[in-house]
N, C-alpha and C. Protein backbone atom coordinates (compact mmCIF):
# COMPACT_ATOMS: atom_id res chain seq x y z
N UNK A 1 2.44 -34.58 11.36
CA UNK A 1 2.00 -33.22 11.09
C UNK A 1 1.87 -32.47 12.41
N UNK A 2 2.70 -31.46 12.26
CA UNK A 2 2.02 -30.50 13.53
C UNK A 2 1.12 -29.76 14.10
N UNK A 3 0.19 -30.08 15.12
CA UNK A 3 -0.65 -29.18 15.64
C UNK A 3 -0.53 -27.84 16.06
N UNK A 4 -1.93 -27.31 15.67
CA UNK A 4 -1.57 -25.49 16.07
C UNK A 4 -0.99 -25.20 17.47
N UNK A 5 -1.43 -26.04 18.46
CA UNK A 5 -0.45 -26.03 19.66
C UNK A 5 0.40 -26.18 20.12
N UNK A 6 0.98 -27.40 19.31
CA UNK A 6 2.66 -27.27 18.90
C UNK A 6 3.24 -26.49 18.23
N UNK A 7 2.94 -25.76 17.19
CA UNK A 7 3.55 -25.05 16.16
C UNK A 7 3.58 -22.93 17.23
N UNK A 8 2.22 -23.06 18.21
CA UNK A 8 2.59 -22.18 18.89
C UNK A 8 3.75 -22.34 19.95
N UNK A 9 3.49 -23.57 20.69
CA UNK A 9 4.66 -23.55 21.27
C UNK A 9 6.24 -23.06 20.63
N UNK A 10 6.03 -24.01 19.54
CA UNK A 10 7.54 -23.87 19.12
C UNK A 10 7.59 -22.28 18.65
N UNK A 11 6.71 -21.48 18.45
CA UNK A 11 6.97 -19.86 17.98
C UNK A 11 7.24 -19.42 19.28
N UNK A 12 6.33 -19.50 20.53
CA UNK A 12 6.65 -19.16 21.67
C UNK A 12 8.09 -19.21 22.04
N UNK A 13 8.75 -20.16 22.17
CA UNK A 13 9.85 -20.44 22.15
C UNK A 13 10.62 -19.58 21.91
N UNK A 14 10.97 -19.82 20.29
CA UNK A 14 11.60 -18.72 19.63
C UNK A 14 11.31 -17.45 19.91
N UNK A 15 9.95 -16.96 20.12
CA UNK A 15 10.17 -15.45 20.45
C UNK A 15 10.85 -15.00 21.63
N UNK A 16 10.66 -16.17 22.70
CA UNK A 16 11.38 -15.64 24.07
C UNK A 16 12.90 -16.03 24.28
N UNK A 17 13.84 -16.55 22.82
CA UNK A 17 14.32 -17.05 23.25
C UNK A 17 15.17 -15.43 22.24
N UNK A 18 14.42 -14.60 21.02
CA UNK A 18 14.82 -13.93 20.63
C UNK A 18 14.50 -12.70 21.87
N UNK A 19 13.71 -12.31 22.06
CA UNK A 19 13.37 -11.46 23.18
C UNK A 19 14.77 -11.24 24.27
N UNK A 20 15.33 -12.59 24.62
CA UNK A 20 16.60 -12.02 25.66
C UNK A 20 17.65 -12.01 24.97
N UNK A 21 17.77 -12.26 23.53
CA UNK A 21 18.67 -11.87 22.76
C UNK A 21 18.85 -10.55 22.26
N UNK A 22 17.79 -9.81 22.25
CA UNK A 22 17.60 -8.53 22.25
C UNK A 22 17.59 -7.95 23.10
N UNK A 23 17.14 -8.27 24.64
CA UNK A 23 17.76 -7.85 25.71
C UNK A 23 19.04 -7.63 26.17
N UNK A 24 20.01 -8.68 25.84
CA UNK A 24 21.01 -8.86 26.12
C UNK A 24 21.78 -8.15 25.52
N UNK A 25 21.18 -7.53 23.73
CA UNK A 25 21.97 -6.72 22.77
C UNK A 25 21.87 -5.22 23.81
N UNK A 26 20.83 -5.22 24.24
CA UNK A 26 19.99 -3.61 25.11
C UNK A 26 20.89 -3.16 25.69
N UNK A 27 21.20 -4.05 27.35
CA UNK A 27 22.00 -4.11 27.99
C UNK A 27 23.25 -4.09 27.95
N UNK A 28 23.76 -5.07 27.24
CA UNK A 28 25.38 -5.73 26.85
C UNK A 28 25.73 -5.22 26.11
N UNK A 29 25.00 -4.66 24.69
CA UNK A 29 25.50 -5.11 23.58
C UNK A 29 26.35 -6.19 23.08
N UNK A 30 25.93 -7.35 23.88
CA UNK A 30 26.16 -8.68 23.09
C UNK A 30 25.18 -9.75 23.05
N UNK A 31 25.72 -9.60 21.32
CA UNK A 31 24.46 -10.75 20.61
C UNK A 31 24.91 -12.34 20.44
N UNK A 32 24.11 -12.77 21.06
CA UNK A 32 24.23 -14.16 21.72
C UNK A 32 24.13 -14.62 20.37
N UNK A 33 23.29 -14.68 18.89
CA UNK A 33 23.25 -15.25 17.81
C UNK A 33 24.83 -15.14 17.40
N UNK A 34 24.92 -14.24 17.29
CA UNK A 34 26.60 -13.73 16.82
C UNK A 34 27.98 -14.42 17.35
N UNK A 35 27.22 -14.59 18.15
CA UNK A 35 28.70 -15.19 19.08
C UNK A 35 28.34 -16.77 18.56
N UNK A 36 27.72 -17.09 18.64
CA UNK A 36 28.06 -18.65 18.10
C UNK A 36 27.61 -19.12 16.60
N UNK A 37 27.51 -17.70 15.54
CA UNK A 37 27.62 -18.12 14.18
C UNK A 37 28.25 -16.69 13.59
N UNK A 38 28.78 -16.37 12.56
CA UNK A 38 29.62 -15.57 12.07
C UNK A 38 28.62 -14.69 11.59
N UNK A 39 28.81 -13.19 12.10
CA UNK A 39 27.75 -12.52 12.21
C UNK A 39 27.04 -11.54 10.70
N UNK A 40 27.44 -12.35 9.39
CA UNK A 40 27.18 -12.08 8.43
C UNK A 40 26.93 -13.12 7.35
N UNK A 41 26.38 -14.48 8.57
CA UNK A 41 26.47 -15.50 7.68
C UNK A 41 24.90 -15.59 7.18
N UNK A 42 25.01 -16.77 6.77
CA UNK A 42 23.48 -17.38 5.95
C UNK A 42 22.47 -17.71 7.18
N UNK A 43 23.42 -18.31 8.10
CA UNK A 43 22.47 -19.29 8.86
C UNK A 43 22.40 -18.34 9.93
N UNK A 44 23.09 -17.39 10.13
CA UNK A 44 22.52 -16.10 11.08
C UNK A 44 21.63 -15.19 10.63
N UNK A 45 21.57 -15.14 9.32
CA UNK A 45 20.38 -14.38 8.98
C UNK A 45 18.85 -15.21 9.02
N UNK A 46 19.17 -16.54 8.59
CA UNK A 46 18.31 -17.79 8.62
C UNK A 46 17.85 -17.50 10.27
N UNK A 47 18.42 -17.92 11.22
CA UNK A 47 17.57 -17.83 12.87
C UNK A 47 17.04 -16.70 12.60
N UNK A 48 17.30 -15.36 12.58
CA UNK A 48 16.89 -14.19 12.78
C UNK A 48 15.51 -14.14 12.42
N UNK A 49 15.36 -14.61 10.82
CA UNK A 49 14.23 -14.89 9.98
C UNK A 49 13.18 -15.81 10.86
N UNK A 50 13.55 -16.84 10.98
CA UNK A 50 12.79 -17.85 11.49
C UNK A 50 12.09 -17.18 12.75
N UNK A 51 12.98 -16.48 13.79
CA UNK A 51 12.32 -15.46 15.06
C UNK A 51 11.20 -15.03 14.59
N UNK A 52 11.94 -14.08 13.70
CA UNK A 52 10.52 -13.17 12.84
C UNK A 52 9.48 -13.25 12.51
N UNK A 53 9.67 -14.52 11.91
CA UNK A 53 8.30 -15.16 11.76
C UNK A 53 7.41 -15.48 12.46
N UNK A 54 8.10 -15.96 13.94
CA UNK A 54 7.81 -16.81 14.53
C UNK A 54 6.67 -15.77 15.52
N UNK A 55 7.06 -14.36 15.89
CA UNK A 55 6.81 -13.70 16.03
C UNK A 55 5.61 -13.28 15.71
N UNK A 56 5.78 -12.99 14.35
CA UNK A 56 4.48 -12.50 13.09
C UNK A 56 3.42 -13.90 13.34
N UNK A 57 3.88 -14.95 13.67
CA UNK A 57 2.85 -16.01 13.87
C UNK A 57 2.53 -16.04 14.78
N UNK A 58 2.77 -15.93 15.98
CA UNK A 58 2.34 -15.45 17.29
C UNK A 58 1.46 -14.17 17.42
N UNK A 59 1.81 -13.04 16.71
CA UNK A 59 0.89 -11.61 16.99
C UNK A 59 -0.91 -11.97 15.87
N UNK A 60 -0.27 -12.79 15.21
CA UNK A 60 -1.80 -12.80 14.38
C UNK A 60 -2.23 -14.03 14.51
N UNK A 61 -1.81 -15.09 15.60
CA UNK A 61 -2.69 -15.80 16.00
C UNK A 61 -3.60 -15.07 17.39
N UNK A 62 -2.86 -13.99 17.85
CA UNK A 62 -3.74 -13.36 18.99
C UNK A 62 -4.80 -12.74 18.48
N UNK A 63 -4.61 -12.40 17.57
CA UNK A 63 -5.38 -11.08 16.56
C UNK A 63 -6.31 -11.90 16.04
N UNK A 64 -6.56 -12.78 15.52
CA UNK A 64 -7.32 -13.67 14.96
C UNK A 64 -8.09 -14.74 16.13
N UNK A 65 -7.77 -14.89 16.94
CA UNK A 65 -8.11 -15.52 18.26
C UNK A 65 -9.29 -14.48 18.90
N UNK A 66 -8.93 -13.46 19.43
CA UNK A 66 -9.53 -12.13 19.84
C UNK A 66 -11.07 -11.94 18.87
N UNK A 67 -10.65 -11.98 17.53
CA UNK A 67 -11.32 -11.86 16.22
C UNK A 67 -13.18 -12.64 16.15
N UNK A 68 -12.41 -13.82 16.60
CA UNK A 68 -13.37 -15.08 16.64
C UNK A 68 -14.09 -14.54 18.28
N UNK A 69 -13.78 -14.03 19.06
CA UNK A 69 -14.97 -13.93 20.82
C UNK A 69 -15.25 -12.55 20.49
């Protein structure tokens, strides 16, 4: 089972790993998800999702952290 410190890590992760993917869209306009899965597939919408979340689990563990001091 995973701990909340692992389970942040692994969101951490993902957000920074979506963060220069969105950078890179900023700049470049090229999306690093895209380029190595077909950019209307399942499993590209699947990472995207998973970011998202990962994200949304990250902003309301701060929010809820903050909450508690």
């Amino acid at each position: 089972m995973l701990n909340i410190t692992t389970l942040r890590t692994i969101c951490l992760s993902l957000s920074i790993i979506g963060a220069f993917n969105w950078g890179l869209v900023g700049l470049t306009n090229f999306n690093l998800v895209t380029y190595f899965l077909s950019e209307n597939s399942l499993s590209c919408r699947f990472i995207y999702l998973i970011i998202g979340f990962s994200g949304l689990f990250l902003a309301a563990s701060c929010f809820f952290r903050d909450m508690k001091n």
